[in-house]
C-alpha atoms as a PDB file:
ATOM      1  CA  UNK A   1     -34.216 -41.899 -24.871  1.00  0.00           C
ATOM      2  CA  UNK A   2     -34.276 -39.840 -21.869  1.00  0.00           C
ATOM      3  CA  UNK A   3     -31.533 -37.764 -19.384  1.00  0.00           C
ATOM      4  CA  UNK A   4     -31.463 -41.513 -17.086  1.00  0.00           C
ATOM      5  CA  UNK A   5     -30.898 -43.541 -20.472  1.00  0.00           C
ATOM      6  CA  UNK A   6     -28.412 -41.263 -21.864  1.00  0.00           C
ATOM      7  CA  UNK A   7     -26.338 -40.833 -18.365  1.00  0.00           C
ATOM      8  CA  UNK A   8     -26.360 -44.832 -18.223  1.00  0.00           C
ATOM      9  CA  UNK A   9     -25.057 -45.546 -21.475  1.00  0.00           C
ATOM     10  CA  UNK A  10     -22.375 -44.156 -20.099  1.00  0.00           C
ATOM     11  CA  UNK A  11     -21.092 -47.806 -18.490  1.00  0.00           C
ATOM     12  CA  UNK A  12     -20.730 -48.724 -22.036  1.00  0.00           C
ATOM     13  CA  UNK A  13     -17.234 -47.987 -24.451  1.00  0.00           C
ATOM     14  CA  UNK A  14     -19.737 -47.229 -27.499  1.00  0.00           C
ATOM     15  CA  UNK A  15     -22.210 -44.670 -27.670  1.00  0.00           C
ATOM     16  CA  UNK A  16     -25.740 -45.365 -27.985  1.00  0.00           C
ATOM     17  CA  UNK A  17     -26.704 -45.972 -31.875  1.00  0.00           C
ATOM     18  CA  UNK A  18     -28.492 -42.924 -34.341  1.00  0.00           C
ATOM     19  CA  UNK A  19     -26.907 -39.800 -31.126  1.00  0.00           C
ATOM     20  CA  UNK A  20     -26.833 -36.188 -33.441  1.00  0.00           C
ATOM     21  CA  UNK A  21     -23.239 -35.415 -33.580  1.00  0.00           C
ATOM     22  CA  UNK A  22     -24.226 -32.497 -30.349  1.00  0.00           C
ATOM     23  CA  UNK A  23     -25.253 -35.522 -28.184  1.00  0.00           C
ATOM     24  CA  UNK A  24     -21.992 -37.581 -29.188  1.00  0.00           C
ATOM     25  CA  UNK A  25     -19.854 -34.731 -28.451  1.00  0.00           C
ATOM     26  CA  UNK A  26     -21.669 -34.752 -24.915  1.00  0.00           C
ATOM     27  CA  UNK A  27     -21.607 -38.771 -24.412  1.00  0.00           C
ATOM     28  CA  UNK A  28     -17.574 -38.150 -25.328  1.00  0.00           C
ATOM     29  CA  UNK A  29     -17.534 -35.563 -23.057  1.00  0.00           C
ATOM     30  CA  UNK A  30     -19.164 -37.220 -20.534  1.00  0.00           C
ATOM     31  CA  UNK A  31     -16.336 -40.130 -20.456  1.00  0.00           C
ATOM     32  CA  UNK A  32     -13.493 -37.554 -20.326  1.00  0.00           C
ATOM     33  CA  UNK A  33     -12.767 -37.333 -23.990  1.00  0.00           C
ATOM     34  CA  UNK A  34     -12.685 -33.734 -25.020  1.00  0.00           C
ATOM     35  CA  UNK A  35     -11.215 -34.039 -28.318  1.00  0.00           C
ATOM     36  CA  UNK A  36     -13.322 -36.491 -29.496  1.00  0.00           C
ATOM     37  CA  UNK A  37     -16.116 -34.202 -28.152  1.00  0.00           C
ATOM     38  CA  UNK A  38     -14.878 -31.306 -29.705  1.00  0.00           C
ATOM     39  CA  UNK A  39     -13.900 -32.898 -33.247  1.00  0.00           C
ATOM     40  CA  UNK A  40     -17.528 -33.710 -33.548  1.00  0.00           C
ATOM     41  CA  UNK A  41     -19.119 -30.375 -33.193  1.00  0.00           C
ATOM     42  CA  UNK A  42     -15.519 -28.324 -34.641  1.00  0.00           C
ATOM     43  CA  UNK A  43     -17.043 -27.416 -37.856  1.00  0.00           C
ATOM     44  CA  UNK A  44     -19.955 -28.430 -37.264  1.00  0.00           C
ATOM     45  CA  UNK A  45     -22.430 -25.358 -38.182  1.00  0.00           C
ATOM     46  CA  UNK A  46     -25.969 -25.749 -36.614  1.00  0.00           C
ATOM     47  CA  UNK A  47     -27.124 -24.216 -33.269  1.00  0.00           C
ATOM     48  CA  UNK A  48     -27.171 -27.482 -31.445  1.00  0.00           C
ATOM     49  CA  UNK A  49     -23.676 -27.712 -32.479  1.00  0.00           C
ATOM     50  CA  UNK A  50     -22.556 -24.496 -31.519  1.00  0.00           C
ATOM     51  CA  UNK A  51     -24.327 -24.317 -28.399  1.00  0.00           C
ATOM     52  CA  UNK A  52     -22.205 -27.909 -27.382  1.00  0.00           C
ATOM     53  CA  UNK A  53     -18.840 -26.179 -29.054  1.00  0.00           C
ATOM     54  CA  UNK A  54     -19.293 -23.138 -26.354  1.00  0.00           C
ATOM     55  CA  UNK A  55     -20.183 -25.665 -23.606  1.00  0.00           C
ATOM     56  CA  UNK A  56     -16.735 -27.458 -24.522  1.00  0.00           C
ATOM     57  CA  UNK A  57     -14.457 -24.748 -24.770  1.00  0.00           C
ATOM     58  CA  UNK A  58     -15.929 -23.093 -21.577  1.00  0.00           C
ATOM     59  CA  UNK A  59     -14.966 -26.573 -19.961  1.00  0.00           C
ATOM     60  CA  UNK A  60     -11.602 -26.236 -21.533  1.00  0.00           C
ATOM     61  CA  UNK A  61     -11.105 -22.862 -20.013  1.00  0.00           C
ATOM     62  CA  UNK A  62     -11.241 -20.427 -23.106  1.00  0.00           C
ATOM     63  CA  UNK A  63     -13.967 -18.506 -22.020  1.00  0.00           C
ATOM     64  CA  UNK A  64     -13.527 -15.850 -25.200  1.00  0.00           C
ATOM     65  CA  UNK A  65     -13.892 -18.713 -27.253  1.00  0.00           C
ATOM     66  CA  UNK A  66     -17.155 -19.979 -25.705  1.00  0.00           C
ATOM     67  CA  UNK A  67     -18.394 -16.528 -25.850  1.00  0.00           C
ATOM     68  CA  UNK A  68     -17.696 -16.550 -29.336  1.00  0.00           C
ATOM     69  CA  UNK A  69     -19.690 -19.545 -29.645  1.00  0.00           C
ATOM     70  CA  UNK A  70     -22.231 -18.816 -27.412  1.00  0.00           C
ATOM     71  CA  UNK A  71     -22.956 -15.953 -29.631  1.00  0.00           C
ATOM     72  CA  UNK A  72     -22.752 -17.932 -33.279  1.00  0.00           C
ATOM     73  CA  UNK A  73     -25.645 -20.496 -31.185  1.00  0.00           C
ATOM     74  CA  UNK A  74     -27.807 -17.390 -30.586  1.00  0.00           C
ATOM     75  CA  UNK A  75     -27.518 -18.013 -26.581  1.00  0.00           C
ATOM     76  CA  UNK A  76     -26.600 -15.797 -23.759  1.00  0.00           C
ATOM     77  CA  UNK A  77     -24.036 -17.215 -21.444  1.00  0.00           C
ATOM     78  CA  UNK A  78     -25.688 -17.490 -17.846  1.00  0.00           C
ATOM     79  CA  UNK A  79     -22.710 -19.284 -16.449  1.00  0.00           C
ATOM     80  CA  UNK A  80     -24.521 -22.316 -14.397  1.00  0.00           C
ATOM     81  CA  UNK A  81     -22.453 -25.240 -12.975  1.00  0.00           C
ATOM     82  CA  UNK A  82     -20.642 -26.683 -16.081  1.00  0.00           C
ATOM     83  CA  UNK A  83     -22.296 -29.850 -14.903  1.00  0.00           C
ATOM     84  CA  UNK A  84     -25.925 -27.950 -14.960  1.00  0.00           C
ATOM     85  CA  UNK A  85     -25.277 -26.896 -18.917  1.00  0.00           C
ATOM     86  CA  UNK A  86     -24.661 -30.896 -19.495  1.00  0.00           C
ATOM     87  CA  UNK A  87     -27.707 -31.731 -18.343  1.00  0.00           C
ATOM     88  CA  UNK A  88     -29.717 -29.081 -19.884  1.00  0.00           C
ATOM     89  CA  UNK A  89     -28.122 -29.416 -23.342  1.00  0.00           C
ATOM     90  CA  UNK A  90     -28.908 -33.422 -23.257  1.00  0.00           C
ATOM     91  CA  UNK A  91     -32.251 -32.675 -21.947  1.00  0.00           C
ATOM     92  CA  UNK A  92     -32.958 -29.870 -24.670  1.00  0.00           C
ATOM     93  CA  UNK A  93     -31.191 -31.979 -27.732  1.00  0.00           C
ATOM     94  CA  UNK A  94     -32.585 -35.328 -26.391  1.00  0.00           C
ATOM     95  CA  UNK A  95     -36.053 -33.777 -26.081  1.00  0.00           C
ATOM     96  CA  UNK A  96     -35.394 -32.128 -29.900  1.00  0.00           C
ATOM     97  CA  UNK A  97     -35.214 -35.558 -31.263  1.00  0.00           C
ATOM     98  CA  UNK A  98     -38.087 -37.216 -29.774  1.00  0.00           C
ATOM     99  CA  UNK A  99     -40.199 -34.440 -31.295  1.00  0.00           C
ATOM    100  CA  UNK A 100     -38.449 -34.910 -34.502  1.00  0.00           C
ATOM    101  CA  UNK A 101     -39.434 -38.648 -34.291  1.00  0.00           C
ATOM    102  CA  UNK A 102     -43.329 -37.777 -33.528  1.00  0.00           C
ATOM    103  CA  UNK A 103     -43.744 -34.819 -36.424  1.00  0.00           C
ATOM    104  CA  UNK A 104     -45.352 -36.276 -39.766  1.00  0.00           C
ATOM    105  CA  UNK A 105     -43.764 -35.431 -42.749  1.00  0.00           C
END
């Protein structure tokens, strides 16, 4: 799946099937649902998820607890256009999981 797929899934009420819980939270996000966004990636403690927890609470206006998350996700906080950081986390976790799919085991 690509940035085009992902973005038009978004006509749909259902995500797309096998989304990491990151790219859920960002499909959620994506149809105005930030606490179904944010449950997803709350406690959830891998980078991807961290990184999509800062994105989310920067969109909800606590930017000391994005920081905070920014920092957990190992990633400095170069304030682009909150719709900018979307993009570029589908594009990066997207683009994770098709190498994922291609690695042998």
């Amino acid at each position: 799946m690509n940035r085009e797929e992902f973005k038009a899934s978004l006509v749909h009420d259902e995500p797309p099937d096998r989304l990491s819980a990151p790219l859920l939270a960002l499909w959620w996000d994506a149809k105005q649902d930030w606490t179904r966004a944010h449950a997803l990636v709350d406690e959830l403690e891998t980078t991807d998820g961290m990184a999509v927890h800062a994105y989310l609470h920067r969109k909800g206006g606590q930017s000391s607890n994005a920081d905070y998350w920014y920092q957990r996700a190992g990633r400095k906080f170069n304030r682009p256009t909150l719709d900018e950081e979307w993009q570029a986390l589908v594009e990066g976790l997207l683009s994770a999981a098709d190498e994922a799919k291609v690695r042998p085991d």
